[in-house]
Protein backbone atom coordinates (compact mmCIF):
# COMPACT_ATOMS: atom_id res chain seq x y z
CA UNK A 1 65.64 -52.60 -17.22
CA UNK A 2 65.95 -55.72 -18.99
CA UNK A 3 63.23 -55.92 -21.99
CA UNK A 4 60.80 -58.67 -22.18
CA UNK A 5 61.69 -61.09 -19.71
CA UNK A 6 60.26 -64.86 -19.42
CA UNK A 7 58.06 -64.90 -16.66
CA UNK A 8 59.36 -68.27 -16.16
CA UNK A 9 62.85 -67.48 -16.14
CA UNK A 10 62.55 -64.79 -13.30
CA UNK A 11 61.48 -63.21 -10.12
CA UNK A 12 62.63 -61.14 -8.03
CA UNK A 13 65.63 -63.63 -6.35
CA UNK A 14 66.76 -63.91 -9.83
CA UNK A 15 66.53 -60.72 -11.63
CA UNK A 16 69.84 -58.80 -11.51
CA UNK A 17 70.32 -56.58 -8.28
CA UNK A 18 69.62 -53.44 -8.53
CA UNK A 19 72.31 -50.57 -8.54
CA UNK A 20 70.12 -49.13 -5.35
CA UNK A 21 70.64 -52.78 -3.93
CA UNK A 22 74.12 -52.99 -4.47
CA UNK A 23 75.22 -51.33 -1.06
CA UNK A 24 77.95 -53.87 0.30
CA UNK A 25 81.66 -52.21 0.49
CA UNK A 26 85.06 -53.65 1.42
CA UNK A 27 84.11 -54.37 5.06
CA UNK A 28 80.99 -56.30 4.32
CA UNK A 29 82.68 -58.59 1.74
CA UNK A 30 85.81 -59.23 4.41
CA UNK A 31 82.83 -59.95 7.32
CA UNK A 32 81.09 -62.22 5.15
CA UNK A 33 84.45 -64.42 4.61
CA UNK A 34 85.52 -64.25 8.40
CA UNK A 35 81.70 -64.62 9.23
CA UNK A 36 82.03 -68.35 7.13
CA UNK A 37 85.39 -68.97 7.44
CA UNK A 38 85.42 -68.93 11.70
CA UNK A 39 83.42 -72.11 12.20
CA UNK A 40 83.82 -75.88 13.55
CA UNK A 41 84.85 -77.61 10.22
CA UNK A 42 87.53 -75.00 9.02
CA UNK A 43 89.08 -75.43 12.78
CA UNK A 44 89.15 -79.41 12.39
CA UNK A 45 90.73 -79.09 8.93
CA UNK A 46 94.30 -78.48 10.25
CA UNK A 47 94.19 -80.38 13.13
CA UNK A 48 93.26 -83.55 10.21
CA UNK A 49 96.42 -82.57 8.63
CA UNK A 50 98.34 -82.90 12.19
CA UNK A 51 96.60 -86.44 12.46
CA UNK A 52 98.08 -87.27 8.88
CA UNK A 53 101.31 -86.63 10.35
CA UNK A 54 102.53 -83.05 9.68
CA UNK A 55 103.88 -80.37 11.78
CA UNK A 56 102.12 -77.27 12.89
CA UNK A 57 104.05 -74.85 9.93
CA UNK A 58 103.22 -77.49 7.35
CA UNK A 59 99.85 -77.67 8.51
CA UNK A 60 99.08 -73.99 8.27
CA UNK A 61 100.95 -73.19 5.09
CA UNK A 62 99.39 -75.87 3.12
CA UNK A 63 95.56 -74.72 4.26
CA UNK A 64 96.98 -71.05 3.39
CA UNK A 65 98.48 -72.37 -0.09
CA UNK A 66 94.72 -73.87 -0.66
CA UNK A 67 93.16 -70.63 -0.06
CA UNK A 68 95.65 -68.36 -2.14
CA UNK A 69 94.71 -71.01 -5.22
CA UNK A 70 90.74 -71.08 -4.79
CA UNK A 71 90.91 -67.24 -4.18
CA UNK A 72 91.57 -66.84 -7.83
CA UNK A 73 88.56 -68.91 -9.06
CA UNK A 74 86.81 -66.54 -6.57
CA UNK A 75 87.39 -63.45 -7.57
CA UNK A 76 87.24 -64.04 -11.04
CA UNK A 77 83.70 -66.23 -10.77
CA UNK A 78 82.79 -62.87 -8.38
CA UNK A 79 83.58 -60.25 -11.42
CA UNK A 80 79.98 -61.21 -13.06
CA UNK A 81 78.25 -61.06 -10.19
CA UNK A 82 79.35 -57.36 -9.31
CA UNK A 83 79.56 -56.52 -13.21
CA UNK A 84 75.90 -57.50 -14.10
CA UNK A 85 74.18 -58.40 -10.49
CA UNK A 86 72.98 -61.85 -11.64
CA UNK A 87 73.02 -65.01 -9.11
CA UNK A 88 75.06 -68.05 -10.48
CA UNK A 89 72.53 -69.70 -11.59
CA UNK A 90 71.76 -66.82 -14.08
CA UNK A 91 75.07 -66.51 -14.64
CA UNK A 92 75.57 -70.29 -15.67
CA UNK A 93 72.92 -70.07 -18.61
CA UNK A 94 75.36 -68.34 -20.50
CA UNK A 95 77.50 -71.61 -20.75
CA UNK A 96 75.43 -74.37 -19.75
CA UNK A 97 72.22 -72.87 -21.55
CA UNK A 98 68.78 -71.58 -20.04
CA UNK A 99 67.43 -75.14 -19.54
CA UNK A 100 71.14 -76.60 -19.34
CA UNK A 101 71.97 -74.64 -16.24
CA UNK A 102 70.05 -76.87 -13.71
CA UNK A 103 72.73 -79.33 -13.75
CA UNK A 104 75.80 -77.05 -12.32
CA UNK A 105 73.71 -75.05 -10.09
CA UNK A 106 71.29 -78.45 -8.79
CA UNK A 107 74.85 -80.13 -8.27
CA UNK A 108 76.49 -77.22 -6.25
CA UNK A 109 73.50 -77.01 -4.32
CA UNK A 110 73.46 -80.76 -3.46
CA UNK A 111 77.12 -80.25 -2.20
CA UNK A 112 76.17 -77.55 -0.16
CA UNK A 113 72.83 -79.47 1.33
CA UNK A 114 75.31 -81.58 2.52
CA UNK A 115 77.45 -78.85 4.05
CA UNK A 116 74.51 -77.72 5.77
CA UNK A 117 73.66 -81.02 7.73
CA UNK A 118 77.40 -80.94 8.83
CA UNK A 119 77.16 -77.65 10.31
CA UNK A 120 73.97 -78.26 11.77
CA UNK A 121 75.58 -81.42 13.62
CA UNK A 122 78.33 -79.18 14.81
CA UNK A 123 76.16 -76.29 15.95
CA UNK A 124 73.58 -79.00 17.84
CA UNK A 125 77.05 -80.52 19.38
CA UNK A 126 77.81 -77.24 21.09
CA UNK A 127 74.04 -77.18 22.61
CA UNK A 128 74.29 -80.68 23.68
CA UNK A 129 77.87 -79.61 25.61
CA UNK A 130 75.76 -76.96 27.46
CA UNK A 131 73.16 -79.12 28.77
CA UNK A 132 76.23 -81.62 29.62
CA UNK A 133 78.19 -78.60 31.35
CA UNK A 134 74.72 -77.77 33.41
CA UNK A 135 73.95 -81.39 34.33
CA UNK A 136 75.25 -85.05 32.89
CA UNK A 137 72.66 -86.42 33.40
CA UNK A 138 70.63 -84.74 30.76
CA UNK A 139 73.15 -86.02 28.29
CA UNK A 140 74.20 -89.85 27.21
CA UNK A 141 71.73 -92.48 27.30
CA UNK A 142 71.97 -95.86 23.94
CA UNK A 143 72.43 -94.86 20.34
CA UNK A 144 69.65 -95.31 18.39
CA UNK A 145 70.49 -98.36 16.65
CA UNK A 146 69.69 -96.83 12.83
CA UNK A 147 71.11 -93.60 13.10
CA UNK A 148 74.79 -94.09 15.45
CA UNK A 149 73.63 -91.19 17.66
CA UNK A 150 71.73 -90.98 21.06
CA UNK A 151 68.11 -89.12 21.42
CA UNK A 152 69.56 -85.94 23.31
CA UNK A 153 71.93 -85.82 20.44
CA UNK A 154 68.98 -86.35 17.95
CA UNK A 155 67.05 -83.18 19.63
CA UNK A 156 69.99 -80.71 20.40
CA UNK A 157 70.94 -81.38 16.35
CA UNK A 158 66.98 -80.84 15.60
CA UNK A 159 66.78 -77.78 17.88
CA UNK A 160 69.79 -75.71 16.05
CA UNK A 161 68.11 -76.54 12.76
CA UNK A 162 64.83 -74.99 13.67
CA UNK A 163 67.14 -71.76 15.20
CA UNK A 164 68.13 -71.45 11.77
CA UNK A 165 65.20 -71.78 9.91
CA UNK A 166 64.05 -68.90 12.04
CA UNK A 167 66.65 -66.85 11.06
CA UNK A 168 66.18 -68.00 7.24
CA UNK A 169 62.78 -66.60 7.54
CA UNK A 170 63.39 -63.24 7.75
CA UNK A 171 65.33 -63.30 4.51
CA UNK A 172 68.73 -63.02 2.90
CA UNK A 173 69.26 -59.28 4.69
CA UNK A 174 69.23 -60.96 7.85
CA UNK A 175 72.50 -62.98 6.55
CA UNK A 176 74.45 -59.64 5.76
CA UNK A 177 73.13 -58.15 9.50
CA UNK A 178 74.53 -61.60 11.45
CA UNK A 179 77.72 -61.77 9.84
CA UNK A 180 78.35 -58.05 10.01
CA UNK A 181 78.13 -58.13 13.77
CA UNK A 182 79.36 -61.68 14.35
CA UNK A 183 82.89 -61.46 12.83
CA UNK A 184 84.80 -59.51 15.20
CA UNK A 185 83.14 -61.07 17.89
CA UNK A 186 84.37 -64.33 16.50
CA UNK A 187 87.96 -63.38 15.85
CA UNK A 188 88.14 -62.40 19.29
CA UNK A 189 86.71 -65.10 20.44
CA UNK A 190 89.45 -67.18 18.68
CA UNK A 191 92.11 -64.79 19.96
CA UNK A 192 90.66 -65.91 23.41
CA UNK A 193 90.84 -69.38 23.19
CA UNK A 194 94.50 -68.94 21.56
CA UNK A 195 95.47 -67.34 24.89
CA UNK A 196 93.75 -69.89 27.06
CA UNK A 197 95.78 -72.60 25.38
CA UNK A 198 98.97 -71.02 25.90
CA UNK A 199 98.40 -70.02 29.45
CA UNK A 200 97.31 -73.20 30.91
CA UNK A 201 99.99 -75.23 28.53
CA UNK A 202 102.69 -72.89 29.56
CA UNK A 203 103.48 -71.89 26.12
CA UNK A 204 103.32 -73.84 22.58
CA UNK A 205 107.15 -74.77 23.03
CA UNK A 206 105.81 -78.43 22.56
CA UNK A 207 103.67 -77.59 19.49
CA UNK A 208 107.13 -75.57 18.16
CA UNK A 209 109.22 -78.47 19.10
CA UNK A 210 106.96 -81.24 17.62
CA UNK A 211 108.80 -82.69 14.46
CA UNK A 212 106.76 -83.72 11.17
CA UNK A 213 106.03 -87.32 10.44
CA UNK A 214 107.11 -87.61 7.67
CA UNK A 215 110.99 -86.16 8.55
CA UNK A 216 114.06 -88.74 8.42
CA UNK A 217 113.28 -91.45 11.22
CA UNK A 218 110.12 -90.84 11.45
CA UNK A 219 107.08 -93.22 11.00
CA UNK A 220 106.08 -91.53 7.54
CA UNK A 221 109.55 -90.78 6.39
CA UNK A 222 109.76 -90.00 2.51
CA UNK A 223 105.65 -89.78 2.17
CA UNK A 224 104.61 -86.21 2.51
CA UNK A 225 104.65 -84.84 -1.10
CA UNK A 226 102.10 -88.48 -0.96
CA UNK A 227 99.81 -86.80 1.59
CA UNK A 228 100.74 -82.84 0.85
CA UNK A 229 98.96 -82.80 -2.95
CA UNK A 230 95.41 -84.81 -2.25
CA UNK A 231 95.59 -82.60 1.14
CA UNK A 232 95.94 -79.43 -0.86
CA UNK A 233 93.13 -80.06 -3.06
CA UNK A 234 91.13 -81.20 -0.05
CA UNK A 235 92.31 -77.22 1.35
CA UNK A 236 91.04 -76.05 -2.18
CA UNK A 237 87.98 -78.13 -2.48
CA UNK A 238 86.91 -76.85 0.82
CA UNK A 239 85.81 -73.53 -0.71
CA UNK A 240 85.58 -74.64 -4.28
CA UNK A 241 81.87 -74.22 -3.50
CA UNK A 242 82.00 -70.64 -2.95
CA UNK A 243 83.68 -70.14 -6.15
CA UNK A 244 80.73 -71.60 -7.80
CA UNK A 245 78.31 -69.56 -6.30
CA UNK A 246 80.33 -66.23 -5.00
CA UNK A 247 78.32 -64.02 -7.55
CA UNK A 248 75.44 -64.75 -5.19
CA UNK A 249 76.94 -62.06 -3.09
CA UNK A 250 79.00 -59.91 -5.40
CA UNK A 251 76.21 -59.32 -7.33
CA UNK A 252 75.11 -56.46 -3.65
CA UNK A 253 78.50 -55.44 -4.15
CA UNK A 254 79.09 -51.62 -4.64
CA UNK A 255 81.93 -52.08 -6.99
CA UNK A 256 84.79 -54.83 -7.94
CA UNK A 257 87.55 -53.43 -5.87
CA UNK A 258 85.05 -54.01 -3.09
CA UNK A 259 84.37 -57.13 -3.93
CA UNK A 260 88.53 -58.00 -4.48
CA UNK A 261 89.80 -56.43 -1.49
CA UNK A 262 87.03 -57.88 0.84
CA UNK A 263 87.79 -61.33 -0.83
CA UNK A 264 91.07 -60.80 -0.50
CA UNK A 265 91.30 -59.65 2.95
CA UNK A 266 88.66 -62.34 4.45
CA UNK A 267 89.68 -65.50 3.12
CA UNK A 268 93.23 -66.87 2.59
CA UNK A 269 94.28 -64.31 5.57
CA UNK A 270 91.93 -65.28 8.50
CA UNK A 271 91.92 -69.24 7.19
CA UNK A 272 95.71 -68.93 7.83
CA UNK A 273 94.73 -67.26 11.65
CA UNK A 274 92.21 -69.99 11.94
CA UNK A 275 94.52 -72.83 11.08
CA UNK A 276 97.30 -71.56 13.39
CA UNK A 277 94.79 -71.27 16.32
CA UNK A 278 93.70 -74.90 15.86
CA UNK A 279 97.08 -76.72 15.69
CA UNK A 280 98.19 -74.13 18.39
CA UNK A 281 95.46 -75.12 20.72
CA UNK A 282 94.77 -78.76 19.50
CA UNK A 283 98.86 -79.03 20.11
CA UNK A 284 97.97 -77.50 23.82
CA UNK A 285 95.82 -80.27 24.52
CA UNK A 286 97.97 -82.58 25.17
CA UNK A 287 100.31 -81.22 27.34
CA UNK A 288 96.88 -80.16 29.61
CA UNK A 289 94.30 -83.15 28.94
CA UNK A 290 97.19 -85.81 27.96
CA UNK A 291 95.62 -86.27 24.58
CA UNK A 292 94.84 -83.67 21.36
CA UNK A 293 91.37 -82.84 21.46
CA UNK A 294 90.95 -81.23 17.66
CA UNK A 295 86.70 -80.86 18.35
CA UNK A 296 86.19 -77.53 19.93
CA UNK A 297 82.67 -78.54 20.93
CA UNK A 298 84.42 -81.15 22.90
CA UNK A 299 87.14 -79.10 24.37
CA UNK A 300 85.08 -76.43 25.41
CA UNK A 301 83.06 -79.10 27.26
CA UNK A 302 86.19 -80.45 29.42
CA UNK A 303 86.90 -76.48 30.47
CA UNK A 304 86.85 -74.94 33.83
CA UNK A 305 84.70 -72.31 34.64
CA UNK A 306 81.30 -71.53 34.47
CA UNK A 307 80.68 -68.09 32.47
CA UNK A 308 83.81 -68.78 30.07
CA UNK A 309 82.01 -72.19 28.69
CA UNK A 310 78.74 -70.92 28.22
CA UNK A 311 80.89 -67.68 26.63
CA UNK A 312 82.68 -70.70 24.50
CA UNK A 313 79.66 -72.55 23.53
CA UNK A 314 77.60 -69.72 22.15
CA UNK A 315 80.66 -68.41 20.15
CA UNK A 316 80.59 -71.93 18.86
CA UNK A 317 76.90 -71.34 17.96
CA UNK A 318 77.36 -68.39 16.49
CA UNK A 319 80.37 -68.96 14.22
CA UNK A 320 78.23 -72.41 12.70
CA UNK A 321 75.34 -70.26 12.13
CA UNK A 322 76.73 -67.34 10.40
CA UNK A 323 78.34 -69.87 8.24
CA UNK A 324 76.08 -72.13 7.66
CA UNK A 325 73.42 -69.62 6.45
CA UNK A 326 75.81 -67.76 4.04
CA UNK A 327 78.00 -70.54 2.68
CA UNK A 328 75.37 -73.25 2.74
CA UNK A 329 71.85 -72.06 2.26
CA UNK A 330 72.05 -68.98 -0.28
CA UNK A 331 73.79 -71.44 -3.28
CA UNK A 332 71.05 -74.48 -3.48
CA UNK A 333 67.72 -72.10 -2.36
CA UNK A 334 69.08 -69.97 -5.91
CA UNK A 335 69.42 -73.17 -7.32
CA UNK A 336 66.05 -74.63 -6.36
CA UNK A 337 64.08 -70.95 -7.39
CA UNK A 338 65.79 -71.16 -10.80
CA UNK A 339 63.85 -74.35 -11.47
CA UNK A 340 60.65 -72.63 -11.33
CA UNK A 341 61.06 -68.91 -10.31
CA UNK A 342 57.48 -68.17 -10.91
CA UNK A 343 56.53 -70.21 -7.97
CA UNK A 344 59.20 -70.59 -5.54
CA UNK A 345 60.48 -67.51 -3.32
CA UNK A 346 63.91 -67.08 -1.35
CA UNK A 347 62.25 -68.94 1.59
CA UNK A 348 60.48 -71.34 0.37
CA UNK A 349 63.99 -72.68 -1.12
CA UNK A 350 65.27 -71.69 1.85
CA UNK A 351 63.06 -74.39 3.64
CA UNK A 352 63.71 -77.50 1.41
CA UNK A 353 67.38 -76.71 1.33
CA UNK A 354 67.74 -77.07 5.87
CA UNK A 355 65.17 -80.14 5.34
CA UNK A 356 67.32 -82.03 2.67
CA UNK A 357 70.18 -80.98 4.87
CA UNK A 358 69.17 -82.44 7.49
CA UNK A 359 68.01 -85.64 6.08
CA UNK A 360 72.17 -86.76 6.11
CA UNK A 361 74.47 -88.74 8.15
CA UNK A 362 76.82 -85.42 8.43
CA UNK A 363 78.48 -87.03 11.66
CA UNK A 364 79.44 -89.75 9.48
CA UNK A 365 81.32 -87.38 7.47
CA UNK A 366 83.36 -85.47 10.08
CA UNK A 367 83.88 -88.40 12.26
CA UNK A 368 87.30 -89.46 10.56
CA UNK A 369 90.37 -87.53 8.96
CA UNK A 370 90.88 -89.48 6.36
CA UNK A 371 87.23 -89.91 5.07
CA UNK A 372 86.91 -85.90 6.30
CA UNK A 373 89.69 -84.79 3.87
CA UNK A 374 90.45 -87.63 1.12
CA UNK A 375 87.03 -88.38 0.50
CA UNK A 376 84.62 -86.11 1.06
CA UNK A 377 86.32 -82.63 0.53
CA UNK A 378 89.00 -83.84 -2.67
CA UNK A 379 85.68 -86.35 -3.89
CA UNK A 380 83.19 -82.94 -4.54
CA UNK A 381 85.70 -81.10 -5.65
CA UNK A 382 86.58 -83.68 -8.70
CA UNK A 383 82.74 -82.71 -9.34
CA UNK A 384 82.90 -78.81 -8.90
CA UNK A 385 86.09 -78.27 -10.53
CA UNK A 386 85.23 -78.53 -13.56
CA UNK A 387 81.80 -76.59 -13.59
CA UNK A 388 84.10 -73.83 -12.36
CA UNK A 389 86.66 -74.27 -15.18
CA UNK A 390 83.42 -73.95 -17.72
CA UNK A 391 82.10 -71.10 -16.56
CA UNK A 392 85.09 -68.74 -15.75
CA UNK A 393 86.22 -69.91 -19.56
CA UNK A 394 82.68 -69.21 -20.66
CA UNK A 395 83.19 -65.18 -19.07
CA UNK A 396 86.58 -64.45 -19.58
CA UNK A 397 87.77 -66.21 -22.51
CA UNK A 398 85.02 -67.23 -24.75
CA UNK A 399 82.80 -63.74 -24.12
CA UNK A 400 85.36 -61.60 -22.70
CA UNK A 401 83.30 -60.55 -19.72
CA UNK A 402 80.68 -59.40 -22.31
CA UNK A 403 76.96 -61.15 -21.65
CA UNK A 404 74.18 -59.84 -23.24
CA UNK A 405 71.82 -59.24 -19.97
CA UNK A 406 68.49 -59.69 -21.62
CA UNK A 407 69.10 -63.34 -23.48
CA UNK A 408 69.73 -64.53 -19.59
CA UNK A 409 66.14 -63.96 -18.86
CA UNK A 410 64.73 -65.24 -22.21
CA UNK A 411 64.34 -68.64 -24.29
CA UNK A 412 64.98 -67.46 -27.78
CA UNK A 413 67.83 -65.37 -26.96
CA UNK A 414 71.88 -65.84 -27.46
CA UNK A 415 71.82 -68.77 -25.14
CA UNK A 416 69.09 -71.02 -26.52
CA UNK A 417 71.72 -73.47 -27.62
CA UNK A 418 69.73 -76.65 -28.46
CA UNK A 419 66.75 -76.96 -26.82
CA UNK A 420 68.23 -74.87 -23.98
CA UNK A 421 71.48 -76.70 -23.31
CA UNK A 422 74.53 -76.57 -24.45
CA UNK A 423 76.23 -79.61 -25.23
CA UNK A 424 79.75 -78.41 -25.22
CA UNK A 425 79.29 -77.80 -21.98
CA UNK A 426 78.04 -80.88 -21.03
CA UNK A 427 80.63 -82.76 -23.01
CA UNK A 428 82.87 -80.44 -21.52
CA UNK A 429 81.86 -81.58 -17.85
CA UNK A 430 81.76 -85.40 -18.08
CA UNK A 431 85.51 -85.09 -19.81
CA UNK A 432 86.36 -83.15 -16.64
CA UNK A 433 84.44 -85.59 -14.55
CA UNK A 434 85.61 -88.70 -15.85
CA UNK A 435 89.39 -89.39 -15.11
CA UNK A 436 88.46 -88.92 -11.48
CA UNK A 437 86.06 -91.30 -10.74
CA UNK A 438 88.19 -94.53 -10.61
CA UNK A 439 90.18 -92.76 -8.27
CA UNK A 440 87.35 -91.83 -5.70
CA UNK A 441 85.49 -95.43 -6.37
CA UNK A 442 89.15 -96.57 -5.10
CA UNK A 443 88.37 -94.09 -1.66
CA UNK A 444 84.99 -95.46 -1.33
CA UNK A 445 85.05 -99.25 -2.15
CA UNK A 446 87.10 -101.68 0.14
CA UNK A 447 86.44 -104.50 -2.79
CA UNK A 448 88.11 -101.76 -6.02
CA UNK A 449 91.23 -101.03 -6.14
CA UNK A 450 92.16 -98.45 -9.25
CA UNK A 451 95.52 -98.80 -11.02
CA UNK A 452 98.13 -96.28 -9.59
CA UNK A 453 97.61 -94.01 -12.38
CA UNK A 454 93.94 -92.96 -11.15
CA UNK A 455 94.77 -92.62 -7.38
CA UNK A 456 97.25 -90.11 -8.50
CA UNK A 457 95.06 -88.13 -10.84
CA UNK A 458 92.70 -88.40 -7.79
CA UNK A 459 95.02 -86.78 -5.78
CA UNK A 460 94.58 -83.76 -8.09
CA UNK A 461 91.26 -83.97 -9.00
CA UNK A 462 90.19 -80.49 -8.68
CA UNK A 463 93.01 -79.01 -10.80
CA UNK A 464 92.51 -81.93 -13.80
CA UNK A 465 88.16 -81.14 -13.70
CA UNK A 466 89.04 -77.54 -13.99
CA UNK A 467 91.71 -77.25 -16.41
CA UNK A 468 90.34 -80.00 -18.77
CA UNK A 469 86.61 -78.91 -18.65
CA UNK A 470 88.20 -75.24 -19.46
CA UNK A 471 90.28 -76.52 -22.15
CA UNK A 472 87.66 -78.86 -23.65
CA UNK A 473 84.97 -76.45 -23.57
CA UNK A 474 86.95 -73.44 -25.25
CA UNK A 475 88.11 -75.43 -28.35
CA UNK A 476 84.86 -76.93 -28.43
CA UNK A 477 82.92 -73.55 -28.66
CA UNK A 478 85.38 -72.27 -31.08
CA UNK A 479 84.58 -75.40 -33.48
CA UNK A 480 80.91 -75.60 -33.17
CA UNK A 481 81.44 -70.97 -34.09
CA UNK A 482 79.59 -70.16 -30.90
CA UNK A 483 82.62 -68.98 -29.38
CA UNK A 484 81.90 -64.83 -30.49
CA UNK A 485 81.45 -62.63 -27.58
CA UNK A 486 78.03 -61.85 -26.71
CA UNK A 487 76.56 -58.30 -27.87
């Protein structure tokens, strides 16, 4: 029972989970991470590295690599969640300060309004499919000039937003029921299309035979450590959002081996299942449609047979709903009820967050490799790397996994700081910040190009935010004496 709470620092999103609430196990944990990680974008992320030229083993092992890494950040960030049942945004006042904590948990959320409008695109591609596979001609038609897209397009992306705000308005229970029940049907589903591929491409012999770019005599000879390390932090940056927010859903976990384990068994394991099945199949494509086709919404379009597309396309639906509602809704509704938890609830969040989502370009995003991987995925992650290095440092080094529960909920407690922030860890951040932006102004701008030195810090921007924010904000809390762990 914490004592004396702000009534403007809480409600009932916020205040720590109850040990009655704290009911999700093992299985739970692993079905949330196959629930989010079985989904359009996660597909297309191997197939980009096939496009930048490597082969299918290189392709898989470096999205596997990228998981192992942000696993760690994941399970550590998930500790405090499980330990004390607070959301990240609670959990971020302890380093950033009770006023000072708007700026990680605003900027993850932006990120992950983002996210949202790119799933949204995907899951309104798989309806507009349908209607194609029942009848062209309720499909096609002129783009509208402003937006790139065509009005069919416009209303099947429309109508899967408004199927998920439906959802959304039952609560954050309903997230925990759909993924339950959707992830085995999804990993069968991908086991399906696996054996599809290989039947009607007799075999992956060609996939298996298909030499890398970048091997002697080949058009990218001598490059691949060039496109392996930016690619690897694009792997990492992919879920270097979850590691942000992952106490979001530790915090219903029963205990920490739960919360481990589950992590453990539903993320770097089924990404690496995922990433096989998408260079397996995308590889398949072109010995059956002369061409790789790396969209699934698109391939399950150009299949034969009735009952297995419309099978196809709702597995499709399903897979970018369960993850768009778990990985892309939870982080930035917290975020948006922290600003004022007296007078925003779970779904009224819940309801800006799909708006602002949808407000995007997100098939701008997706529409190209390079921009997919090098600039959107390694760009945030130059931004949420180091928030992550500041507040794992904050927990394990600087407090020693030791908060003191009720100063989270009040203004004149341990993490008052100045004002309510706390500029170490604001200093902290823009040091993180800062050697990375030449290098994504060079990804962005045709007219800039950055000295070498910056594209190659770029490459790594993830690992330089995190380490240096981490670094800078530990000696810096140690000089300024607030570095004693908290009663």
């Amino acid at each position: 029972m914490l004592k004396n709470p702000d009534p403007s620092l809480i409600n009932a999103d916020l205040a720590p989970t109850a040990p009655e609430g704290r009911t999700w196990k093992v299985h739970h944990m692993a079905s949330l991470w196959i629930g989010m990680v079985v989904c359009v974008p996660t597909y297309m992320l191997a197939g980009g590295l096939i496009g930048l030229g490597m082969n299918w083993w290189q392709a898989v092992l470096t999205v596997m690599l990228g998981n192992l890494i942000v696993l760690i950040p994941m399970v550590l960030n998930g500790h405090a969640g499980t330990k004390y049942g607070v959301p990240f945004p609670v959990l971020s006042r302890a380093s950033f300060g009770i006023a000072g904590a708007h700026v990680p948990s605003v900027l993850r959320g932006l990120v992950a309004c983002g996210w949202f409008g790119v799933q949204t695109w995907v899951g309104g591609s798989a309806i507009y499919h349908l209607l194609g596979f029942v009848s062209s001609d309720l499909i096609g038609g002129a783009d509208i000039g402003w937006l790139g897209i065509n009005a069919v397009e416009l209303i099947c992306y429309l109508a899967f937003w408004v199927l998920q705000v439906a959802v959304l308005w039952k609560g954050i229970d309903s997230i925990k029921i759909l993924e339950t029940f959707a992830a085995p049907f999804l990993v069968i589903m991908g086991l399906v299309l696996l054996a599809w591929a290989y039947r009607n491409a007799d075999g992956f012999g060609a996939m298996l035979s298909t030499p890398s770019a970048f091997d002697e005599g080949g058009p990218k000879e001598g490059q691949f450590w060039s496109v392996f390390f930016p690619s690897l932090t694009g792997m990492v940056g992919f879920w270097a959002t979850l590691s942000l927010n992952i106490p979001d859903f530790t915090r219903y976990a029963k205990t920490q081996r739960d919360q481990v384990l589950g992590q453990a068994i539903g993320l770097p394991l089924f990404m690496g299942l995922f990433a096989f099945i998408s260079v397996a199949v995308t590889s398949a494509t072109v010995v059956i449609f002369d061409r790789p086709v790396s969209d699934p919404t698109e391939l399950v379009g150009m299949m034969d047979g009735g009952f297995a597309v419309i099978l196809s396309l709702a597995a499709l639906a399903i897979a970018t709903l369960s993850t768009n509602l778990a990985a892309n809704v939870v982080s930035p509704a917290n975020a948006i009820i922290n600003l004022a938890p007296s007078r925003i609830t779970f779904r009224r969040a819940a309801m800006v967050t799909t708006i602002i989502g949808i407000s995007i370009f997100p098939w701008k995003i997706i529409e190209d490799p390079d921009a997919y991987i090098f600039t959107w995925l390694v760009g945030y992650s130059a931004l949420l790397g180091p928030i992550g290095g500041i507040v794992i440092a904050d927990y394990f080094v600087v407090r020693r996994t030791q908060l003191d529960l009720d100063s989270l909920y009040r203004r004149d407690g341990a993490y008052a700081y100045m004002r309510g922030v706390n500029p170490v860890a604001i200093v902290a951040l823009l040091i993180g910040i800062a050697p990375n932006i030449p290098g994504f102004l060079g990804t962005v701008r045709e007219d800039y190009a950055p000295a070498e030195i910056w594209s190659t810090l770029f490459d790594f921007a993830w690992f330089i935010g995190f380490g240096l924010s981490a670094a800078t904000y530990v000696i810096g809390m140690r000089l300024t004496s607030r570095g004693e762990p908290s009663p």
